[in-house]
N, C-alpha and C. Protein backbone atom coordinates (compact mmCIF):
# COMPACT_ATOMS: atom_id res chain seq x y z
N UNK A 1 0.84 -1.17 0.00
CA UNK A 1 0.00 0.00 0.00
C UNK A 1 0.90 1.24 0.00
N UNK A 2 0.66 2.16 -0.90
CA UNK A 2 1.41 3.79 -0.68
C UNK A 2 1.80 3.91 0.69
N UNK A 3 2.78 4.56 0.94
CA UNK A 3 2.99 4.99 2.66
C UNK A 3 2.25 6.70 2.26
N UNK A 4 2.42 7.47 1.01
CA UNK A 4 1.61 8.76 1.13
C UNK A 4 0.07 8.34 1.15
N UNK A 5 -0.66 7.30 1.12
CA UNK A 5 -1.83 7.70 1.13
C UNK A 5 -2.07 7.65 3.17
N UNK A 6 -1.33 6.77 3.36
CA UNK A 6 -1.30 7.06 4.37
C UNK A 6 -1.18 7.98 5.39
N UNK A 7 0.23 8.48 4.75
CA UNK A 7 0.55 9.69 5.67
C UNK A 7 -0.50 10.79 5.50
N UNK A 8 -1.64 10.60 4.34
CA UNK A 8 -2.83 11.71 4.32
C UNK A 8 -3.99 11.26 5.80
N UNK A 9 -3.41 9.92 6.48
CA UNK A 9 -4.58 10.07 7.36
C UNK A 9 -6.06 9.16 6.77
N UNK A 10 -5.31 8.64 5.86
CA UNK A 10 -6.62 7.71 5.10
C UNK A 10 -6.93 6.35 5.63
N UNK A 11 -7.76 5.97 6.04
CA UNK A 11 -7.61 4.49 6.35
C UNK A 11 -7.46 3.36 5.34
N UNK A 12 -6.83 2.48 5.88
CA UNK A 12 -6.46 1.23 4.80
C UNK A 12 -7.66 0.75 4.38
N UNK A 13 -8.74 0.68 4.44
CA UNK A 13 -9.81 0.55 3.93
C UNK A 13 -9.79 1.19 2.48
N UNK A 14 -10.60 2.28 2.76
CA UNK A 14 -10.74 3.26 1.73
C UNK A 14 -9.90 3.06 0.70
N UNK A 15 -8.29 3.35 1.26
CA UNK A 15 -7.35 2.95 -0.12
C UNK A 15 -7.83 2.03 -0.69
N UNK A 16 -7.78 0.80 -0.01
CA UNK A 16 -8.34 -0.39 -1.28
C UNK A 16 -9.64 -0.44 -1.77
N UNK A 17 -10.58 0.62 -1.66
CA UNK A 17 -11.38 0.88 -1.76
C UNK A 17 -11.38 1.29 -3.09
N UNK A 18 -10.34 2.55 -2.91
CA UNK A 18 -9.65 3.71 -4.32
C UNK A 18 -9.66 2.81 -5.40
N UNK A 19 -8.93 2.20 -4.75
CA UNK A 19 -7.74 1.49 -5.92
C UNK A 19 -8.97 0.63 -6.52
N UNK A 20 -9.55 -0.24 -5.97
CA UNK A 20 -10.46 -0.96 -6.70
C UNK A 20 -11.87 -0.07 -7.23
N UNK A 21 -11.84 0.87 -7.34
CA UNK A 21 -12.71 1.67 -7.78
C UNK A 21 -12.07 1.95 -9.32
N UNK A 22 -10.53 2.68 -9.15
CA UNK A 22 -9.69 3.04 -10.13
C UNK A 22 -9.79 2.15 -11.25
N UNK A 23 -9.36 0.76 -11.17
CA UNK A 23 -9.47 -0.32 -11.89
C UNK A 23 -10.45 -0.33 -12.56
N UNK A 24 -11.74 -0.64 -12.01
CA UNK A 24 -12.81 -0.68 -12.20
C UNK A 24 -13.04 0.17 -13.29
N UNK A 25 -12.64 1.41 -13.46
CA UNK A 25 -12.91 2.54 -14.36
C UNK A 25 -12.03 2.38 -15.21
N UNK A 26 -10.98 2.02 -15.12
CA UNK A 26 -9.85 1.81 -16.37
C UNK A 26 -10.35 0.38 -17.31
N UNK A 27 -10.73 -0.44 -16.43
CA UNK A 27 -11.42 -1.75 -17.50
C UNK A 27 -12.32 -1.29 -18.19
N UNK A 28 -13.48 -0.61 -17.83
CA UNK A 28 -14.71 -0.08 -18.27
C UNK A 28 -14.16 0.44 -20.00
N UNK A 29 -13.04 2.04 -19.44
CA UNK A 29 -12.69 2.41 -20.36
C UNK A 29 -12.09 1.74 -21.58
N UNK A 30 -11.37 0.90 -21.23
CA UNK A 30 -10.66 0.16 -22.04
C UNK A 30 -11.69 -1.03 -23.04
N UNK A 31 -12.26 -1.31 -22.37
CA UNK A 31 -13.60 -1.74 -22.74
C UNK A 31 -14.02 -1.15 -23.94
N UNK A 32 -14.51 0.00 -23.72
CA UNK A 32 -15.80 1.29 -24.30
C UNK A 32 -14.68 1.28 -25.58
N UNK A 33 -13.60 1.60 -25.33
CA UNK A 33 -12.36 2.04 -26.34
C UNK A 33 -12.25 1.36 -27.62
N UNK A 34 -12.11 -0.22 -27.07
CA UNK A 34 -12.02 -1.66 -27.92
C UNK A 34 -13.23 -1.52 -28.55
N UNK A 35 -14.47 -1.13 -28.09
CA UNK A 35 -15.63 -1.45 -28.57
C UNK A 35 -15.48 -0.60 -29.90
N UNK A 36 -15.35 0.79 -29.94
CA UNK A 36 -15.33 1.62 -30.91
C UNK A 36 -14.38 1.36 -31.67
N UNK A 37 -12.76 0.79 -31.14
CA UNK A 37 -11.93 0.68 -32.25
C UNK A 37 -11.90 -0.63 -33.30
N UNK A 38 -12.70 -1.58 -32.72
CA UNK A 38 -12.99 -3.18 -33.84
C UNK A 38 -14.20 -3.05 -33.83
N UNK A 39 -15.49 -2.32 -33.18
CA UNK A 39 -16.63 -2.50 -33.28
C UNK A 39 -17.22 -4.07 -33.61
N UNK A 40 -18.50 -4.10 -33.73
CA UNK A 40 -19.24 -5.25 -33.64
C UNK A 40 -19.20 -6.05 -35.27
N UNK A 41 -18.42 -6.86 -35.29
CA UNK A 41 -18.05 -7.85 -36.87
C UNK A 41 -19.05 -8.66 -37.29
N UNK A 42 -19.44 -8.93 -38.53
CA UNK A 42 -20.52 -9.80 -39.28
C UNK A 42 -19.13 -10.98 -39.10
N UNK A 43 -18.27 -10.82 -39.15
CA UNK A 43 -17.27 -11.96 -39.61
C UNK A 43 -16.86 -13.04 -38.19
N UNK A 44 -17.52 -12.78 -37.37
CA UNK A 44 -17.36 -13.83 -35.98
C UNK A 44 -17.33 -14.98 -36.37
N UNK A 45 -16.80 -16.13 -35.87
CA UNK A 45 -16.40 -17.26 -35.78
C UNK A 45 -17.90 -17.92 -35.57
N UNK A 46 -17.96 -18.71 -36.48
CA UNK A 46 -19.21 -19.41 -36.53
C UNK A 46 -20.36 -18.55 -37.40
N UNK A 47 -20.03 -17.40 -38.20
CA UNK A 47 -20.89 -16.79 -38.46
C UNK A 47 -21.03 -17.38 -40.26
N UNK A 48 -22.04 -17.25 -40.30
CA UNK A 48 -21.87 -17.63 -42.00
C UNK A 48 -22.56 -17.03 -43.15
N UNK A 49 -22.16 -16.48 -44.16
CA UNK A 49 -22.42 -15.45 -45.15
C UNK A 49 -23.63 -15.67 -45.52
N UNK A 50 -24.49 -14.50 -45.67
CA UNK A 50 -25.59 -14.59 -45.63
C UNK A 50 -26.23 -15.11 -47.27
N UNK A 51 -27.09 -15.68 -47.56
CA UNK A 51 -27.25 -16.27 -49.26
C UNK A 51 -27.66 -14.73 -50.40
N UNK A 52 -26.36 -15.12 -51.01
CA UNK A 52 -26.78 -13.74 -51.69
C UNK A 52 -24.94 -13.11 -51.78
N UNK A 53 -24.23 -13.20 -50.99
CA UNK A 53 -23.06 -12.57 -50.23
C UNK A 53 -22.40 -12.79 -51.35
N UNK A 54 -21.88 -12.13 -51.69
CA UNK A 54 -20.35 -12.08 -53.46
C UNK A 54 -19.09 -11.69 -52.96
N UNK A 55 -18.08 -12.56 -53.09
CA UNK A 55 -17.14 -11.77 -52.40
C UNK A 55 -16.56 -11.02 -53.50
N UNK A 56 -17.24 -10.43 -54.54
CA UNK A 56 -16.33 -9.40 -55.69
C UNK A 56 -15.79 -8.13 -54.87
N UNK A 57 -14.90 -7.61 -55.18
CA UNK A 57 -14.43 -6.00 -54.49
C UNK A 57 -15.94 -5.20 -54.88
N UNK A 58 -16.26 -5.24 -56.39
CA UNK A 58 -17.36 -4.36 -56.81
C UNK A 58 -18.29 -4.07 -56.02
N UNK A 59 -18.42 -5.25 -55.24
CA UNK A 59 -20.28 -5.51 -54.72
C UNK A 59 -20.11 -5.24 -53.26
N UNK A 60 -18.92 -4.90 -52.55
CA UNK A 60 -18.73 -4.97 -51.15
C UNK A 60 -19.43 -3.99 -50.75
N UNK A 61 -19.42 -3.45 -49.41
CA UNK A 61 -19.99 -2.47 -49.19
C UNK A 61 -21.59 -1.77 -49.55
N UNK A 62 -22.30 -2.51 -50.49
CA UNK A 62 -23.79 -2.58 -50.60
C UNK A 62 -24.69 -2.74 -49.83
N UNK A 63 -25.80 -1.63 -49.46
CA UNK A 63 -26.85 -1.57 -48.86
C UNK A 63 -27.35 -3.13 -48.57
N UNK A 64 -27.59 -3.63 -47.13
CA UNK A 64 -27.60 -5.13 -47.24
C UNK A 64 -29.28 -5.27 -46.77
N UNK A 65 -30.22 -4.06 -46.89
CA UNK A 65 -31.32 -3.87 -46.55
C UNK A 65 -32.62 -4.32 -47.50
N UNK A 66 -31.52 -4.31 -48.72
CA UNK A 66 -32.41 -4.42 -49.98
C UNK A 66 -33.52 -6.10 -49.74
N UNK A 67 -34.74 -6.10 -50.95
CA UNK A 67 -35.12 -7.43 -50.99
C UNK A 67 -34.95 -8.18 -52.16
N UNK A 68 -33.64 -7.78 -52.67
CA UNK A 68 -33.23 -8.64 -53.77
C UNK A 68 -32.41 -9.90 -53.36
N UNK A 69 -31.81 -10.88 -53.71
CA UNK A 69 -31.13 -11.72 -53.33
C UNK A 69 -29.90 -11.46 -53.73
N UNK A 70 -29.38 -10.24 -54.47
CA UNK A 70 -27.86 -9.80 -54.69
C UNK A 70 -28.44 -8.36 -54.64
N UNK A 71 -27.58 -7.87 -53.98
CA UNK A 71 -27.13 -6.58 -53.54
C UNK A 71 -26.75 -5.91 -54.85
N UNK A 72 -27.32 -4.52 -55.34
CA UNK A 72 -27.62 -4.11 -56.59
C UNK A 72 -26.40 -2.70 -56.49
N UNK A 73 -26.18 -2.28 -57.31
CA UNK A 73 -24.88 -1.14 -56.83
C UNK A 73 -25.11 -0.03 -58.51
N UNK A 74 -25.10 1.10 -57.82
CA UNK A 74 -25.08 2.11 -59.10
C UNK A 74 -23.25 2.56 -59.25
N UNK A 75 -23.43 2.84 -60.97
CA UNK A 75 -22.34 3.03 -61.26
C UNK A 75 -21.92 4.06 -62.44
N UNK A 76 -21.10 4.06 -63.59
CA UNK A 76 -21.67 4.83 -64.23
C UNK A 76 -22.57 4.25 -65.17
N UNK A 77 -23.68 4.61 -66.07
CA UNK A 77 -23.70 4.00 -67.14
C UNK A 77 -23.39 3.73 -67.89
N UNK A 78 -23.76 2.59 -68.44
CA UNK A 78 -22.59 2.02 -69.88
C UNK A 78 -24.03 2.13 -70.93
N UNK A 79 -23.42 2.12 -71.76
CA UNK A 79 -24.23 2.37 -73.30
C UNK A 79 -24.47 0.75 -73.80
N UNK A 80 -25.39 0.50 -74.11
CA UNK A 80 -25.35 -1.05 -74.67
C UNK A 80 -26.25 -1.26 -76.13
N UNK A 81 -26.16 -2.18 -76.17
CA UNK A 81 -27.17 -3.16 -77.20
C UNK A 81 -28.10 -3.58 -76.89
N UNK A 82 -29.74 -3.53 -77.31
CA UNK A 82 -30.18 -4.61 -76.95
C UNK A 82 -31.01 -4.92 -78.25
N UNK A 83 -31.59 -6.40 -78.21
CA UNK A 83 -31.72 -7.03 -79.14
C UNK A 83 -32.73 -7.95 -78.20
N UNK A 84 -33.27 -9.25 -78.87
CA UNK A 84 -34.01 -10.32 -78.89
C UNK A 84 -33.03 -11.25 -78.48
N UNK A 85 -34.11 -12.16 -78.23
CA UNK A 85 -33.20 -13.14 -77.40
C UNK A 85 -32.51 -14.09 -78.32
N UNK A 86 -32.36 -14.36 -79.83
CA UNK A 86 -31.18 -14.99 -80.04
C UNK A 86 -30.61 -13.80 -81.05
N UNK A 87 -30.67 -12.40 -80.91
CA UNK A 87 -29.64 -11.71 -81.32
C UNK A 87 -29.99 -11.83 -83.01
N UNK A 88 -30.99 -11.63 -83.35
CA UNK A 88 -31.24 -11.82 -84.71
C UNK A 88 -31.74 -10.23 -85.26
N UNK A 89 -32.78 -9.75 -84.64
CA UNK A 89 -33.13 -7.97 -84.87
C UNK A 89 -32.04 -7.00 -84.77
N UNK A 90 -32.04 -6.17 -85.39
CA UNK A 90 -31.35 -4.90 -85.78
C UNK A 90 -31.51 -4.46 -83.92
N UNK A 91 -30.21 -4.10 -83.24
CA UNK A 91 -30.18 -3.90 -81.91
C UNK A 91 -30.80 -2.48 -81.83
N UNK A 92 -31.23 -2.28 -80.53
CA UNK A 92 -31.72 -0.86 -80.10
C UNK A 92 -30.56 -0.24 -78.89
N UNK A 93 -30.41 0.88 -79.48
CA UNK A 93 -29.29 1.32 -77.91
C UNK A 93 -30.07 1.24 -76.40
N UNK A 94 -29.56 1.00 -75.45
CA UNK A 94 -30.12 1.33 -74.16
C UNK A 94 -29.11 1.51 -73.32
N UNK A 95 -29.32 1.71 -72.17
CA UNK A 95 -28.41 2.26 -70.79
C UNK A 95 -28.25 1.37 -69.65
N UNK A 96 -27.29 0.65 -69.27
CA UNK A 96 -27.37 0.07 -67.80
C UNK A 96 -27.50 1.24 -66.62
N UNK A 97 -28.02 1.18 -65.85
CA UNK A 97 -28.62 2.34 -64.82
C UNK A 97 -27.36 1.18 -63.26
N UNK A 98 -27.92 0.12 -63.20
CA UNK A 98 -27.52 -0.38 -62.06
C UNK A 98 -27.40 -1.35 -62.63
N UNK A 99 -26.51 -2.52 -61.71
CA UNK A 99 -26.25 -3.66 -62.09
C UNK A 99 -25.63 -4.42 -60.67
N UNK A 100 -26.10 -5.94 -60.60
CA UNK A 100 -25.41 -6.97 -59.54
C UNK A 100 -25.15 -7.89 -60.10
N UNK A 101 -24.86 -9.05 -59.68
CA UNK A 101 -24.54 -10.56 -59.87
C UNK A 101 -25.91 -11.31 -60.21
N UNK A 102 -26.92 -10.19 -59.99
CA UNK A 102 -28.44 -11.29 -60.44
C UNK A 102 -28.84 -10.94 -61.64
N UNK A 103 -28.43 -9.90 -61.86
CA UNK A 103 -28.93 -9.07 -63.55
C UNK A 103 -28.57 -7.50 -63.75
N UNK A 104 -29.65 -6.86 -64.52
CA UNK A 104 -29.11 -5.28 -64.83
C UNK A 104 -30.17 -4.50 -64.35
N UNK A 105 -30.57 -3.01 -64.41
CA UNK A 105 -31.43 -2.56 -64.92
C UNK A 105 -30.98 -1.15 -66.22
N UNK A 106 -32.26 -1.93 -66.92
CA UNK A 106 -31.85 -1.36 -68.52
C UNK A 106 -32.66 0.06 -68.49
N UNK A 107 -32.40 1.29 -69.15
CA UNK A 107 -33.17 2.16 -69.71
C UNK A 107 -33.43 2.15 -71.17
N UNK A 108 -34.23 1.74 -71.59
CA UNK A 108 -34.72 1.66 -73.36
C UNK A 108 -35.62 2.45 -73.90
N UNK A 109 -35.29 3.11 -74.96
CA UNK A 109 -36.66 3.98 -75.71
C UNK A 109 -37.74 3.37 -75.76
N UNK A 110 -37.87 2.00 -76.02
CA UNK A 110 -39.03 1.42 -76.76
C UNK A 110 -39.74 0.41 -75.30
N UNK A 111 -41.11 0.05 -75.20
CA UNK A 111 -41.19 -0.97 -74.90
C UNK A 111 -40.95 -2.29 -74.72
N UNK A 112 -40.78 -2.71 -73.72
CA UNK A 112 -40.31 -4.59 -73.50
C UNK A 112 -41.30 -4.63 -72.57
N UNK A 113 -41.89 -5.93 -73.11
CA UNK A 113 -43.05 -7.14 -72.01
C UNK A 113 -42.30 -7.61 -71.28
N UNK A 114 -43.20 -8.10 -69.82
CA UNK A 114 -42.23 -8.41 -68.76
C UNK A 114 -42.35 -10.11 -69.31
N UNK A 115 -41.82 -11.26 -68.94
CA UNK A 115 -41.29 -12.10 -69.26
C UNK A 115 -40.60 -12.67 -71.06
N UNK A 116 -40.27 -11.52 -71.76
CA UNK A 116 -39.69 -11.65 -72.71
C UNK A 116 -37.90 -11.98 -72.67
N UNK A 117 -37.68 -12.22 -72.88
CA UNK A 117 -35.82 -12.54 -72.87
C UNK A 117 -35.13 -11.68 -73.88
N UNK A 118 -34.42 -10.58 -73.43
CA UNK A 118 -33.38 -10.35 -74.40
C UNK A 118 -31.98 -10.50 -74.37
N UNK A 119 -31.33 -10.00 -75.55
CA UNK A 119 -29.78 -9.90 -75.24
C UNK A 119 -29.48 -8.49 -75.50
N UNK A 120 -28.09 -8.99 -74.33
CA UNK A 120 -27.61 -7.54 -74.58
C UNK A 120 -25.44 -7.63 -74.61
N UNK A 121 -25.20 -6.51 -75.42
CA UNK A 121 -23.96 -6.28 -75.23
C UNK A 121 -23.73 -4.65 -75.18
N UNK A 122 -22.56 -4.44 -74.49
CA UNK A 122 -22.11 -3.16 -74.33
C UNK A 122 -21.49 -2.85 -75.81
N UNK A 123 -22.48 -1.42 -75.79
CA UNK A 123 -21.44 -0.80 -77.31
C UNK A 123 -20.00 -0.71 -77.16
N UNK A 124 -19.08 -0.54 -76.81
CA UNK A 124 -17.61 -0.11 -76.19
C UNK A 124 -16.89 -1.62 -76.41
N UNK A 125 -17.97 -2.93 -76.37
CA UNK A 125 -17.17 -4.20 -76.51
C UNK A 125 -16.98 -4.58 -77.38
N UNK A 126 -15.85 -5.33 -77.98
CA UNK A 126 -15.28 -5.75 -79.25
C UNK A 126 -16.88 -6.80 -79.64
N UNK A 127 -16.42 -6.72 -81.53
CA UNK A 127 -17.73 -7.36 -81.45
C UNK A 127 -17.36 -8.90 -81.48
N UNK A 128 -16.44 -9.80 -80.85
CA UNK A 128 -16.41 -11.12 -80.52
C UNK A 128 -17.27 -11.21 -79.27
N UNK A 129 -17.40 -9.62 -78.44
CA UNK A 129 -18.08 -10.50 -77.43
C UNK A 129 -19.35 -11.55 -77.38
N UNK A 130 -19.64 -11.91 -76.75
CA UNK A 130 -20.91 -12.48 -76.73
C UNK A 130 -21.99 -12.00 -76.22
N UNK A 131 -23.07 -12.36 -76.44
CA UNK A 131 -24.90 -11.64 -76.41
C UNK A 131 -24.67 -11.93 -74.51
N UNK A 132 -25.52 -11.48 -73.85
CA UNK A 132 -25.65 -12.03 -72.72
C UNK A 132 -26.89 -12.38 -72.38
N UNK A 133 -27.60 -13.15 -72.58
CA UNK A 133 -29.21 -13.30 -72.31
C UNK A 133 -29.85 -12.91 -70.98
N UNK A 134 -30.96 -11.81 -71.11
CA UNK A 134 -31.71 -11.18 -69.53
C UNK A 134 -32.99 -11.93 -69.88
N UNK A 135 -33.32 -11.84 -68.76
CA UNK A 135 -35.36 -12.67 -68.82
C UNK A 135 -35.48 -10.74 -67.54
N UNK A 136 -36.22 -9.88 -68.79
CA UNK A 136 -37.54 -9.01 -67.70
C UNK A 136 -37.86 -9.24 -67.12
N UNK A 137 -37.70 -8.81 -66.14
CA UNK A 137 -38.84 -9.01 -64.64
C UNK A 137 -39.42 -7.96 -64.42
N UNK A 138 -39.53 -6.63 -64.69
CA UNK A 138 -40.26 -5.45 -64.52
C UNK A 138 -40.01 -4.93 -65.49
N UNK A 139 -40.87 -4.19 -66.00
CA UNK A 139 -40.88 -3.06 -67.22
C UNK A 139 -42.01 -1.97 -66.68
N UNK A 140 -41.40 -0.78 -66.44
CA UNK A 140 -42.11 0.58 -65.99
C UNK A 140 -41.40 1.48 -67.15
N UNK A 141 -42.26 2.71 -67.73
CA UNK A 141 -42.44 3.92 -68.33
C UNK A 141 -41.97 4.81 -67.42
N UNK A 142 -40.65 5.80 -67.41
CA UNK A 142 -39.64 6.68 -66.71
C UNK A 142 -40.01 7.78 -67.86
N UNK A 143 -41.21 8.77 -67.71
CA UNK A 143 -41.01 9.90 -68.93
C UNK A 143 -41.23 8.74 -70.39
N UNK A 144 -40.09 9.46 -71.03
CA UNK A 144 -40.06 8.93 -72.60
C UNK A 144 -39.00 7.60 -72.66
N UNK A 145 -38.69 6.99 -71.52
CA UNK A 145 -37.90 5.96 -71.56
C UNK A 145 -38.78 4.91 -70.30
N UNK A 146 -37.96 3.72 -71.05
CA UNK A 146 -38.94 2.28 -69.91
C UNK A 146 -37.73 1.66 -69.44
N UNK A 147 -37.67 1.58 -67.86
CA UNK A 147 -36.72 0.74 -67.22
C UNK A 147 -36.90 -0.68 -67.13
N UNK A 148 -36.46 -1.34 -67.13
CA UNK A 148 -36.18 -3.33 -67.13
C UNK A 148 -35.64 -3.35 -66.38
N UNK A 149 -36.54 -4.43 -65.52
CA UNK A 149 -35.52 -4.78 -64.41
C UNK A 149 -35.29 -6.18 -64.83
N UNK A 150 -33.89 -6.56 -65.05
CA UNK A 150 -33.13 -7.67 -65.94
C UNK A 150 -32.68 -8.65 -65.24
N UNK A 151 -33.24 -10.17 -65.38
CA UNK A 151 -32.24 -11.22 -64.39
C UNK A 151 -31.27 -11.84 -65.49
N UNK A 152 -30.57 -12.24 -64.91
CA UNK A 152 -29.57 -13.00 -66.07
C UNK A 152 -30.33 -14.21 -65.89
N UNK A 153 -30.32 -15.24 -67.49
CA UNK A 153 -30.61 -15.92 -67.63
C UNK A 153 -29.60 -17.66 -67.55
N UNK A 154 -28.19 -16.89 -67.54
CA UNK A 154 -27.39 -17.80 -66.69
C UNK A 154 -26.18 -16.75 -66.47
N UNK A 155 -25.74 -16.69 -65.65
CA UNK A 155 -24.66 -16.05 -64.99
C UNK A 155 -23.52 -15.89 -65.87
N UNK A 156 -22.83 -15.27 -65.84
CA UNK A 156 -22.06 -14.64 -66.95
C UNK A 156 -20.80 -14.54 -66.51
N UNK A 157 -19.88 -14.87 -66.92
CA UNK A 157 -18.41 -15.11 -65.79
C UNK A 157 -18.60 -13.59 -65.20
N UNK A 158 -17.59 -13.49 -64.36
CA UNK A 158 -16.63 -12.08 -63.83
C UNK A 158 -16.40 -10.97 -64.84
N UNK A 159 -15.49 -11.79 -65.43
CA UNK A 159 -15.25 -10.39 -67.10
C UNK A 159 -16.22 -9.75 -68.00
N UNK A 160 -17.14 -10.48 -68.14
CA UNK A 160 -18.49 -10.32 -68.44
C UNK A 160 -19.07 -9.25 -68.03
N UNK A 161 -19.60 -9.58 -66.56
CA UNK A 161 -19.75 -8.56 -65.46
C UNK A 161 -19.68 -7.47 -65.52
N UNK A 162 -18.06 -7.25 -65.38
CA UNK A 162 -17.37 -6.16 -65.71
C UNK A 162 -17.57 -5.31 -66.69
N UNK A 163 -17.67 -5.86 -67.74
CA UNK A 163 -18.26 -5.42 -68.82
C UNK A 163 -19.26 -4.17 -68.88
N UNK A 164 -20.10 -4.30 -68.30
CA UNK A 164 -21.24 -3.45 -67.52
C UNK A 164 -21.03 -2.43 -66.28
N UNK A 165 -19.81 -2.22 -65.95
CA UNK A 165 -19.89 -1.39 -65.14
C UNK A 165 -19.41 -2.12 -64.08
């Protein structure tokens, strides 16, 4: 025990009283501290990625509130193609607005029915690329343009992807 807390006339009580009070407040802090500097992790031991989860860099950080089953991310737009589903009609330009790992959403001058299938490629891509087939799932009137909301009809590698934004 200090001999100065003593010599203040304190009883040995109290000191250990202090002292375990002191502690007490330094764990707390240290505590509160840790909490803010690692905060609370999705990544705990035993925890497991929720269905839907991509580990692309692109897609990280996405609103995880949504009720899509992939997390949807705006970007810039890319200019594209679109066409019919085996790529046989004279293409119409349209716009990717957003895009995830489940599909696109398109802006097009013209009308599309919702369960129709089209393809699409980015204008900017060599023309070896390949068509990418969407199945509509929504078609709404935006003004003088109609948005599609686009699933892929089979998943399209990574580079692909990319392709789009």
């Amino acid at each position: 025990m200090p001999r100065f807390l003593l010599d203040l006339g304190l009883d040995p009580w109290f000191v250990w009283a202090l002292a375990f009070i002191c502690g007490a407040a330094v764990a707390v802090v240290g505590l509160f501290v840790a909490r803010i500097a690692f905060g609370p992790s999705n990544n705990r031991r035993g925890a497991r990625p929720a269905a839907g989860d991509d580990p692309w860099q692109p897609f990280r950080g996405v609103a995880a509130l949504e009720k899509r089953n992939n997390s949807r991310r705006q970007g810039n737009p890319v200019q594209v193609f679109v066409t019919d589903a085996k790529a046989l009609t004279e293409p119409i330009r349209g716009w990717v607005l957003d895009r995830s790992v489940g599909g696109l959403c398109l802006s097009v001058p013209e009308r599309v029915d919702e369960g129709i299938t089209v393809s699409v490629r980015p204008c900017q891509a060599p023309a070896a690329t390949p068509w990418i087939r969407l199945l509509v799932r929504s078609s709404r009137q935006d003004g003088p343009v109609w948005e599609l909301g686009c699933q892929f009809t089979e998943p399209p590698s990574r580079n692909q992807l990319l392709l789009f934004g």
